[in-house]
Protein backbone atom coordinates (compact mmCIF):
# COMPACT_ATOMS: atom_id res chain seq x y z
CA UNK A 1 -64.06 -51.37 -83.70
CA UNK A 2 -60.53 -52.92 -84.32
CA UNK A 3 -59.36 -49.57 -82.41
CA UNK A 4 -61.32 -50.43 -79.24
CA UNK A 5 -60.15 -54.59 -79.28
CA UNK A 6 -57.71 -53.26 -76.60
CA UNK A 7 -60.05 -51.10 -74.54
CA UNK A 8 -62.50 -53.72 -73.03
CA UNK A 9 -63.43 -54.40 -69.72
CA UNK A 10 -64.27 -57.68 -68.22
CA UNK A 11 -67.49 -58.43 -66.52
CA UNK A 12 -68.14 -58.85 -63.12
CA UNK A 13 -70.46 -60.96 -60.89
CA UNK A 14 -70.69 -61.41 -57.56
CA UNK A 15 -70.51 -64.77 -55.41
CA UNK A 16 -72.25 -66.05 -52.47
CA UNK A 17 -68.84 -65.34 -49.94
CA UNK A 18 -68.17 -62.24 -51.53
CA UNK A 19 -72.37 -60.99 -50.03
CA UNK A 20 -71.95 -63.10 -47.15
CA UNK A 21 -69.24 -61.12 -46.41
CA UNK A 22 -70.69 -57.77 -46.81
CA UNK A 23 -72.82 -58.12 -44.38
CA UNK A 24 -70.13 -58.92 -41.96
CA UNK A 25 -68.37 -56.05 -42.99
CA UNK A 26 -71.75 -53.94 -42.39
CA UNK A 27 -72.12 -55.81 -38.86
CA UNK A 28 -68.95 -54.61 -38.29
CA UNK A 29 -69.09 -50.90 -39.35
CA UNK A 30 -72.21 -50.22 -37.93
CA UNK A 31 -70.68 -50.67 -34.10
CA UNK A 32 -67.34 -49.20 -35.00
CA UNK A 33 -68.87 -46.28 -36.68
CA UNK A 34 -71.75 -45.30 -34.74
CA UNK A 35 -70.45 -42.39 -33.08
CA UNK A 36 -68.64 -41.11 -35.82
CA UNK A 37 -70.18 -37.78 -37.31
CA UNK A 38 -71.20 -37.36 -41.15
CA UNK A 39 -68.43 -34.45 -41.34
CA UNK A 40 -65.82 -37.23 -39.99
CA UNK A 41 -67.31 -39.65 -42.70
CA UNK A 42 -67.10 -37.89 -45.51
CA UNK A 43 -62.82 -37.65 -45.22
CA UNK A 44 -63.56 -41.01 -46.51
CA UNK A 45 -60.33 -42.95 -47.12
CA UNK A 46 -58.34 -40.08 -45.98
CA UNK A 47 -59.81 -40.72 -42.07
CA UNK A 48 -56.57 -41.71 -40.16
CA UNK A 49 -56.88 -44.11 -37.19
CA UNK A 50 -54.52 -46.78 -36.49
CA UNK A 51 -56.18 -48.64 -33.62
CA UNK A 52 -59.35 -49.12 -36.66
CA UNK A 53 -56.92 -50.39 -39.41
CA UNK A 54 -55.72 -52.92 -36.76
CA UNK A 55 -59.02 -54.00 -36.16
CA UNK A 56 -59.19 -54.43 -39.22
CA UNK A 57 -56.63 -56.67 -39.82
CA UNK A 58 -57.51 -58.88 -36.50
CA UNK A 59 -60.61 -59.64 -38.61
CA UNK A 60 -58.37 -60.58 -42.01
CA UNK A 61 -59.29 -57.48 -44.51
CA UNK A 62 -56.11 -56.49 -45.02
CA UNK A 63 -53.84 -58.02 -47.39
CA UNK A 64 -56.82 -60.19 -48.53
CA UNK A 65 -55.59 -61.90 -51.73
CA UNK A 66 -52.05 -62.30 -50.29
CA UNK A 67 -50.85 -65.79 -50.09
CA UNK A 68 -51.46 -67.49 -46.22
CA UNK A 69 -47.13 -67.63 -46.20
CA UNK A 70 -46.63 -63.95 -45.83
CA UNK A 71 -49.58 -62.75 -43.59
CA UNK A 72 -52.68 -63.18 -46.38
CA UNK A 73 -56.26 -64.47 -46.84
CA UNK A 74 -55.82 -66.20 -50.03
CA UNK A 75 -59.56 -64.61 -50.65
CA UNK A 76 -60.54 -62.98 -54.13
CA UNK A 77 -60.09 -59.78 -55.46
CA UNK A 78 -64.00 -59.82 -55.66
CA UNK A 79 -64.39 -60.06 -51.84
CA UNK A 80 -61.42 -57.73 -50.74
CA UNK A 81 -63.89 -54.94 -53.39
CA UNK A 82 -66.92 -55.93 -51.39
CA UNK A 83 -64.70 -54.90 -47.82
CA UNK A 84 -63.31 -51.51 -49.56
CA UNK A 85 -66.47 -50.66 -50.92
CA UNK A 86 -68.32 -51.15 -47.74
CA UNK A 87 -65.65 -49.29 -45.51
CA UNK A 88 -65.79 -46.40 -48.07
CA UNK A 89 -69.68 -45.92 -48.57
CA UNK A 90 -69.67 -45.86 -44.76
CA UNK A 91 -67.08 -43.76 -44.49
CA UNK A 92 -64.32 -45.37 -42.18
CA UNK A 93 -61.24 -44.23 -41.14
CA UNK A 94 -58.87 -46.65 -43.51
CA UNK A 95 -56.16 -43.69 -44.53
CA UNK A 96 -53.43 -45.13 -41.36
CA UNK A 97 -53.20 -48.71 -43.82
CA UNK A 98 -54.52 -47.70 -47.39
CA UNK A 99 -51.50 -47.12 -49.41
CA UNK A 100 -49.91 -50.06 -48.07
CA UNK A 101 -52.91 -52.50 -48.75
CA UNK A 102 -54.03 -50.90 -51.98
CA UNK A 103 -50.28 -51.05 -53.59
CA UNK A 104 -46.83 -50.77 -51.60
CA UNK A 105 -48.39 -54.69 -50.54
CA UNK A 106 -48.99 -56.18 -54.19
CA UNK A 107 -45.39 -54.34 -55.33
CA UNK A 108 -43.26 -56.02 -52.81
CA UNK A 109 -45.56 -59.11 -53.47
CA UNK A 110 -44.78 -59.15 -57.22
CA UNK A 111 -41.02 -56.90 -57.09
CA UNK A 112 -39.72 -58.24 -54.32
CA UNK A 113 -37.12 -60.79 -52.67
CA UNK A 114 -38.49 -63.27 -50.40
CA UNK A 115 -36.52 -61.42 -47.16
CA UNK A 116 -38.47 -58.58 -48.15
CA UNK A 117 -42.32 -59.99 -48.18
CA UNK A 118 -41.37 -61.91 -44.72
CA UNK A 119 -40.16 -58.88 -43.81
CA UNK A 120 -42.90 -56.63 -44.63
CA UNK A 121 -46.36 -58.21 -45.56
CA UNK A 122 -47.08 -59.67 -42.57
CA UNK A 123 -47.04 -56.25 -40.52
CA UNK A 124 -49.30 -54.89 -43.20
CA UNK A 125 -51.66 -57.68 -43.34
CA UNK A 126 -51.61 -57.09 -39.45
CA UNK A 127 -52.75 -53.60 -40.00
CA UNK A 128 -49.54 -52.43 -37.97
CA UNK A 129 -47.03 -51.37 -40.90
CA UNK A 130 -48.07 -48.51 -43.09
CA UNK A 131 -46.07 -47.09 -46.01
CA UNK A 132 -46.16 -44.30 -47.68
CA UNK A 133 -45.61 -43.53 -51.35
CA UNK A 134 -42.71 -41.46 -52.26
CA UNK A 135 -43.38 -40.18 -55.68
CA UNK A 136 -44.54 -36.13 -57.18
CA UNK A 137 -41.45 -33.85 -56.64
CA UNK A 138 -41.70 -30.33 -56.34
CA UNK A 139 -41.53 -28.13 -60.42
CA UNK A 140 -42.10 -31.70 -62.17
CA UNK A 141 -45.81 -31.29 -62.09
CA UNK A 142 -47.53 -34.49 -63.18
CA UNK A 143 -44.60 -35.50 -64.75
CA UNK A 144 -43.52 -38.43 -63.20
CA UNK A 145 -40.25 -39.14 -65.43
CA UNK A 146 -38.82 -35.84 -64.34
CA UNK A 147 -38.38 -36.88 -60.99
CA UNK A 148 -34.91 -35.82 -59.86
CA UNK A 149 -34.14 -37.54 -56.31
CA UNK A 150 -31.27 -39.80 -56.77
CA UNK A 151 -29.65 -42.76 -55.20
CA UNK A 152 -26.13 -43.06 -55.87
CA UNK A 153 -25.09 -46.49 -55.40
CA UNK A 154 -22.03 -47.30 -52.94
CA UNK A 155 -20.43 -50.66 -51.51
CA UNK A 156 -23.32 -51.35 -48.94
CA UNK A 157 -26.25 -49.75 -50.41
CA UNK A 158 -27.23 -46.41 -51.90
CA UNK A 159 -27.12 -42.82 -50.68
CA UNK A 160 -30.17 -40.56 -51.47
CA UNK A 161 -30.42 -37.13 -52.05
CA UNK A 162 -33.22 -34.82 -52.80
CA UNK A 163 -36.97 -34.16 -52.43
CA UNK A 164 -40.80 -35.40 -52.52
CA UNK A 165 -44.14 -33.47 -51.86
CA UNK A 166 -47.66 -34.33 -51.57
CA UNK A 167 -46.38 -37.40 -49.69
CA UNK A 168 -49.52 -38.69 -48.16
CA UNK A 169 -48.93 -39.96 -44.23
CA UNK A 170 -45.14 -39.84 -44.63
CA UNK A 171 -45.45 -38.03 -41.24
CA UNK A 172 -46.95 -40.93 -39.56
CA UNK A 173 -45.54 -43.94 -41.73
CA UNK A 174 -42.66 -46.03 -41.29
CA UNK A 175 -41.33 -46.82 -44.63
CA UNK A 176 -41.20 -45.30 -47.68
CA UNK A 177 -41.25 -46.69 -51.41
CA UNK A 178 -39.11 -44.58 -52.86
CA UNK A 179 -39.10 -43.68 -56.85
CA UNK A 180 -35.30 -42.15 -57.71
CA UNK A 181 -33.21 -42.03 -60.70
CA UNK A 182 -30.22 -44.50 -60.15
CA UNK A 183 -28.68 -44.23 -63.16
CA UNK A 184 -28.73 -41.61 -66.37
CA UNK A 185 -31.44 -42.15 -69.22
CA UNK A 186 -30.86 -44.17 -72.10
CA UNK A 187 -30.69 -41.71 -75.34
CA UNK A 188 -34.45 -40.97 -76.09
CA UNK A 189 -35.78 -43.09 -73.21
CA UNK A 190 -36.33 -40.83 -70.09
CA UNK A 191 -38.46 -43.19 -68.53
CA UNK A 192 -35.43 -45.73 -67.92
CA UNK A 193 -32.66 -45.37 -65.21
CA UNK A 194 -35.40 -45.51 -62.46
CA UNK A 195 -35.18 -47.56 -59.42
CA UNK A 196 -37.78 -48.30 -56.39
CA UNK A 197 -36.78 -48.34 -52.65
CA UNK A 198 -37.73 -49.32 -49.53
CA UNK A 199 -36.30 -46.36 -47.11
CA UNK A 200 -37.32 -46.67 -43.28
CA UNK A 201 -38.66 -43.25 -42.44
CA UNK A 202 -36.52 -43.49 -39.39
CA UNK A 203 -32.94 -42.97 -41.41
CA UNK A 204 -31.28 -40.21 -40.43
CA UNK A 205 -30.88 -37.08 -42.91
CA UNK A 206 -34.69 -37.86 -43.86
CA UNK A 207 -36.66 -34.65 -42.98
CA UNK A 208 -40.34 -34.38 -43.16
CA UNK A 209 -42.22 -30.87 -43.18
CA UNK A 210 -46.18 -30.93 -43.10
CA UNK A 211 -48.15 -29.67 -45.71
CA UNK A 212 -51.75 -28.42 -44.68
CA UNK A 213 -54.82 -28.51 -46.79
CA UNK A 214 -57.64 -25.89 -47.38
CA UNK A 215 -59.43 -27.19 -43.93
CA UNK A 216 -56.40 -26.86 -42.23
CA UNK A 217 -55.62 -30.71 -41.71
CA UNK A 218 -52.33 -32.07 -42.20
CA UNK A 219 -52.61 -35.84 -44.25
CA UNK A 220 -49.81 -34.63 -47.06
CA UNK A 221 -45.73 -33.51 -46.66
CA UNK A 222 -42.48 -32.48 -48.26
CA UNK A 223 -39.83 -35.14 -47.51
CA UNK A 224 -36.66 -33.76 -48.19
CA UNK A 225 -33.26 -36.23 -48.28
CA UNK A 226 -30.22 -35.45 -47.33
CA UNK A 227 -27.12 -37.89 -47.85
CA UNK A 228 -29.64 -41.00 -46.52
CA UNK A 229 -27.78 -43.95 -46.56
CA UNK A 230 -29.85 -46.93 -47.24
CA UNK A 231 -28.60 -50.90 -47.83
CA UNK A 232 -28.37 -52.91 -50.89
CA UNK A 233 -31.42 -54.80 -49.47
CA UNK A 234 -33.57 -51.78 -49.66
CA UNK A 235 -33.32 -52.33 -53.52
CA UNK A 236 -37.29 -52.85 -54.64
CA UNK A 237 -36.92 -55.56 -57.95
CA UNK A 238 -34.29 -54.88 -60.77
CA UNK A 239 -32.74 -51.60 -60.58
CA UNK A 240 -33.32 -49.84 -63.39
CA UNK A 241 -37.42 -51.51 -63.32
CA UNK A 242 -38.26 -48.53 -61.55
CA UNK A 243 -40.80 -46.92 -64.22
CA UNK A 244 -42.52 -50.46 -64.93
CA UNK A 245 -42.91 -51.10 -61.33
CA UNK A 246 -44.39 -47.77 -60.79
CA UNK A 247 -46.96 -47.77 -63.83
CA UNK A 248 -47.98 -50.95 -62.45
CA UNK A 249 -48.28 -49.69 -58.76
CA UNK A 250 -50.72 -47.13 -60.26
CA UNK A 251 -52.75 -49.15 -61.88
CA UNK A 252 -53.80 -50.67 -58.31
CA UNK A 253 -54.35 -46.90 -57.33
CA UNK A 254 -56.46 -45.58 -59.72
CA UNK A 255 -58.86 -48.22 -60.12
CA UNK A 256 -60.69 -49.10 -56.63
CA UNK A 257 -63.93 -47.44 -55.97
CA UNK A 258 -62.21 -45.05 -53.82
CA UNK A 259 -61.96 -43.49 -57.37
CA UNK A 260 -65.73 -42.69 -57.30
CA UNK A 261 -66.50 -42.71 -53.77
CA UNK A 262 -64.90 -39.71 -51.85
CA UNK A 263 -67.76 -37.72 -52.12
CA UNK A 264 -70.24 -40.57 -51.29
CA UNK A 265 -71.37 -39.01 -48.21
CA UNK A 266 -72.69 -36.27 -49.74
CA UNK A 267 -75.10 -38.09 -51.64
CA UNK A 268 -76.22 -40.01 -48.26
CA UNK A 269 -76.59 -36.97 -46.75
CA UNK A 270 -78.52 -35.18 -49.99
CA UNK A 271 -80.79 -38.25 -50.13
CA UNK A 272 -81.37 -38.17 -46.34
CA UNK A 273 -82.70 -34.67 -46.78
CA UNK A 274 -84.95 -35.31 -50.06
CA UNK A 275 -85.80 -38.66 -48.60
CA UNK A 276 -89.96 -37.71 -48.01
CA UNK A 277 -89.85 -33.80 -49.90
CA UNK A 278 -87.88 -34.43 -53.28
CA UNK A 279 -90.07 -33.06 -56.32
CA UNK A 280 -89.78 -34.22 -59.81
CA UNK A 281 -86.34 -32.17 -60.57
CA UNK A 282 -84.34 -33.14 -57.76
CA UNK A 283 -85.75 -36.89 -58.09
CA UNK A 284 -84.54 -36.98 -61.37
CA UNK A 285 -81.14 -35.24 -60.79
CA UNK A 286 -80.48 -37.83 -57.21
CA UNK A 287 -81.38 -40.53 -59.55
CA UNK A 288 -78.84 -39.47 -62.40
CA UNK A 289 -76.21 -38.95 -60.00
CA UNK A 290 -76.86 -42.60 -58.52
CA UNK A 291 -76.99 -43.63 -62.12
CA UNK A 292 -73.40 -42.33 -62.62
CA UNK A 293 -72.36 -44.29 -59.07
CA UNK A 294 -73.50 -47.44 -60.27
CA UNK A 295 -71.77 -47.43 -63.74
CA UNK A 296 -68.77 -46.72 -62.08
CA UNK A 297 -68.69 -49.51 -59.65
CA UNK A 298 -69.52 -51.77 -62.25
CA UNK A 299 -66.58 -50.85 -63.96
CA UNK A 300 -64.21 -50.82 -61.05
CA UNK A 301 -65.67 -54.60 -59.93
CA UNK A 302 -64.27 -55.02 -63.40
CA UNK A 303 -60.90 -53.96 -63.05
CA UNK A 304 -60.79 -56.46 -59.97
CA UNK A 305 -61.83 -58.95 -62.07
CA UNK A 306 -59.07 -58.19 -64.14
CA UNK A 307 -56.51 -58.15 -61.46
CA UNK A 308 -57.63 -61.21 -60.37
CA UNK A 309 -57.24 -62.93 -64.00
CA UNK A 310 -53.72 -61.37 -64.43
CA UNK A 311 -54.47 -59.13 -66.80
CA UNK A 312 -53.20 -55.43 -66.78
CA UNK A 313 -55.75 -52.82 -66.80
CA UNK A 314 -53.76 -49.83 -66.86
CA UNK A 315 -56.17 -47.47 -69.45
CA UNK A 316 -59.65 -49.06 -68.28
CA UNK A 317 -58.10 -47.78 -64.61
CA UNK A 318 -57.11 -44.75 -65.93
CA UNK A 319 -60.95 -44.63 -67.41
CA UNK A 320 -62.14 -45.15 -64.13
CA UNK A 321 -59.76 -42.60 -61.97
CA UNK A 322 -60.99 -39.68 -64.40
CA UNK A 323 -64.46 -40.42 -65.02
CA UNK A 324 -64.59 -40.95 -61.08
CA UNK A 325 -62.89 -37.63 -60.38
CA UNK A 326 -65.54 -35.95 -62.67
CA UNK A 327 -68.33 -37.27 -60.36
CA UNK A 328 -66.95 -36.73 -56.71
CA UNK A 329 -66.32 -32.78 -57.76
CA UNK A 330 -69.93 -32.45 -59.24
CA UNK A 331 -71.51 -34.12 -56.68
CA UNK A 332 -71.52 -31.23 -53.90
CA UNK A 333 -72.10 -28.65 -56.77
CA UNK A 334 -75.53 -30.54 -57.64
CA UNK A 335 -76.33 -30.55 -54.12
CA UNK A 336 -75.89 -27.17 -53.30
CA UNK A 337 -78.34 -26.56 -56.61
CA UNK A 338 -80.72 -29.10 -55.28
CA UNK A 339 -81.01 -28.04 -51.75
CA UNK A 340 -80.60 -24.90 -49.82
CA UNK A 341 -77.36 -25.24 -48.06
CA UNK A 342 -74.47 -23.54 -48.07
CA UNK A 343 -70.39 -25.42 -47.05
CA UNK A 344 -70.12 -25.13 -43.22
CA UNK A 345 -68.03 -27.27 -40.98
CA UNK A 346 -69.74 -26.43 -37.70
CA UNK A 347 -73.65 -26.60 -39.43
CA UNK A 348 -75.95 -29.11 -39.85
CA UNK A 349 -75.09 -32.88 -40.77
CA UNK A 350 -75.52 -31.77 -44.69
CA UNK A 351 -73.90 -28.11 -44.71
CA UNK A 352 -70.60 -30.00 -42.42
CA UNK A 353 -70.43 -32.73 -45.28
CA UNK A 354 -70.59 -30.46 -48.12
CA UNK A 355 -67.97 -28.43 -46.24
CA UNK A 356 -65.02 -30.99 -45.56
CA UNK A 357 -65.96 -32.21 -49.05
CA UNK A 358 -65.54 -28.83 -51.20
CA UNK A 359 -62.71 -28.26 -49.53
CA UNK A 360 -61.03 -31.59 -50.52
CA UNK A 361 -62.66 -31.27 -53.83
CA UNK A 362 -59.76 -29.54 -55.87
CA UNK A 363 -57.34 -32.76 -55.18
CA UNK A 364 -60.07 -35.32 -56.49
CA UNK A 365 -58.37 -34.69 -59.88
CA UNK A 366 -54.98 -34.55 -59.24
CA UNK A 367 -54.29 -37.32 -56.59
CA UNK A 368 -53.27 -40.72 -58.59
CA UNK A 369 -52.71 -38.99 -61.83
CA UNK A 370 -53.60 -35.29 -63.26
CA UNK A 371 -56.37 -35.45 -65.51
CA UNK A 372 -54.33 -34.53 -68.54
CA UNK A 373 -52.10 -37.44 -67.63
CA UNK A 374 -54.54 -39.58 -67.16
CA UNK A 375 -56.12 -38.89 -70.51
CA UNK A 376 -52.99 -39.03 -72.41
CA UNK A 377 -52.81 -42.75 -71.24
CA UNK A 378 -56.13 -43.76 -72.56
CA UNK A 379 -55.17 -41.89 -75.72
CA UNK A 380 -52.23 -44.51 -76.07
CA UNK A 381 -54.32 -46.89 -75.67
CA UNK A 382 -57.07 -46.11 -77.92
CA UNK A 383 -54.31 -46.07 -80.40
CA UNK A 384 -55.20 -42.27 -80.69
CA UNK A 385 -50.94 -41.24 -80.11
């Protein structure tokens, strides 16, 4: 047991705000969504609408737990889960702020100089400043310390050269936090000589080439830097803090219930159609798979409750983002063994679902951390490596 004393996770309750709140939230959702299709749904957080994510921040669900000074709530991690939760069982369009909100907002917040939260919280609390995350690079795989881009520093800032992919909304963002090698790696320590950056995705020599997906859809790029010149104040925290500041940027990624979530609409749908006709078998096999939800979400309320304490739940995330990714790809495969229904965008409410799903189905295990990655991190800290 002394092995597990650093694997725990801390329990959750809810509060009387945090359910009061909900049902705003579900007040809320239920006008701005009603129109929207079940195939629109169920892109989940990867729905892209800016004039929503403003709305969003009119009503203060953006930048929740932020302190008041730079464009916050002050409200707890507990209620900002209830909001994300909510928007992602109901499948709104939140991609436009996501990244921002979820962690280029709590970096800059914890990394950065006070010029830089004035400068940039308040626009992402307001649901009008989006970021993107500049971090895989094409041949380095998962590998995250063989990133190659580098900023070479000069007398008024840094000059960039080189190249990112799989760049989610770089296209339609206007910054970029920016992981780079700034200076060589200590002897035996490749993970040092990082730096972060703040690049505006308006600098010239930045060049941004869409990447489509299997449904056609473009959401992800290949950002290519050529001699960008960027200030000294684009410096994100200590240079040289880069690979600290990223492994704890991730840990905000891979722990929300986005995590478990992204195929959520498929089990609406599944459970719409088995509502009044569902024998003994697929009873059983819905309930098991709504078993599996709920476990999950109890242990992602946790890792808020973590955040919220200070703590750093980097493996239980980890736990999460994998045991999550298992789920959302199984999910359509049990339906289509429950139900008669074959993947078809242009079908019926359940066939369209299981459609945009499947096809988005191969990334739930690679976005936020490869599997292998993220199982060699709970390794470390089962003390198993």
């Amino acid at each position: 047991m002394s092995e597990m004393s650093a694997f725990t996770f801390r329990p959750a309750t809810t509060t009387a705000a945090a359910e009061a709140l909900r049902g705003e939230v579900r007040d809320f959702l239920g006008l701005a969504l009603r129109d929207r299709p079940p195939a629109q749904r169920a892109l989940s957080w990867a729905g892209y609408d800016d004039d929503f994510s403003r709305a969003m921040g009119e009503r203060g669900w953006i930048g929740m737990t932020w302190p008041k000074a730079y464009g916050g709530h002050e409200r707890s991690a507990l209620e900002r889960y209830v909001v994300l939760e909510e928007m992602l069982a109901a499948g709104a369009p939140v991609s436009a702020h996501w990244i921002a909100d979820r962690q280029s907002g709590p970096l800059i917040l914890r990394s950065g100089t006070e010029a830089q939260r004035q400068r940039y919280l308040p626009g992402i609390a307001r649901g009008e400043t989006f970021i993107c995350a500049g971090l895989s690079e094409p041949d380095t795989g998962s590998d995250l310390a063989s990133a190659r881009t580098r900023a070479v520093e000069t007398d008024t800032g840094f000059v960039i050269n080189g190249t990112k992919v799989w760049t989610t909304n770089a296209h339609r963002s206007h910054h970029m936090i920016l992981f780079c090698r700034t200076a060589a790696p200590d002897s035996g320590a490749r993970h040092t000589g990082f730096s972060q950056l703040i690049v505006d995705m308006t600098t010239p020599g930045i060049e941004v080439t869409p990447l489509y997906d299997l449904a056609g859809e473009h959401h992800i790029n290949v950002v290519h830097f050529t001699d960008v010149e960027v200030p000294k104040d684009a410096l994100l925290g200590q240079q040289g803090d880069g690979w600290k500041q990223v492994m704890a940027e991730l840990a905000n990624e891979r722990s929300g219930p986005e995590r478990f979530l992204s195929s959520f609409t498929v089990l609406v749908e599944l459970t719409r159609v088995l509502a009044n006709s569902a024998s003994s078998a697929q009873a059983t096999a819905l309930g098991r798979l709504a078993g599996q939800v709920a476990v999950l979400r109890e242990m992602s309320m946790s890792i808020a409750a973590m955040l919220e304490a200070g703590d750093d739940p980097t493996v239980q995330a980890a736990v999460v983002k994998d045991l999550g990714a298992v789920l959302e790809q199984e999910i359509p495969e049990v339906a289509r063994l429950l139900v008669s229904c074959e993947p078809d965008l242009h079908g019926d409410d359940l066939n369209a679902v299981l459609a945009a799903t499947m096809l988005a189905a191969p990334s739930f295990s690679l976005r936020g951390g490869a599997r292998e990655i993220l199982r060699g991190i709970i390794a470390r800290g089962l003390r198993l490596r």
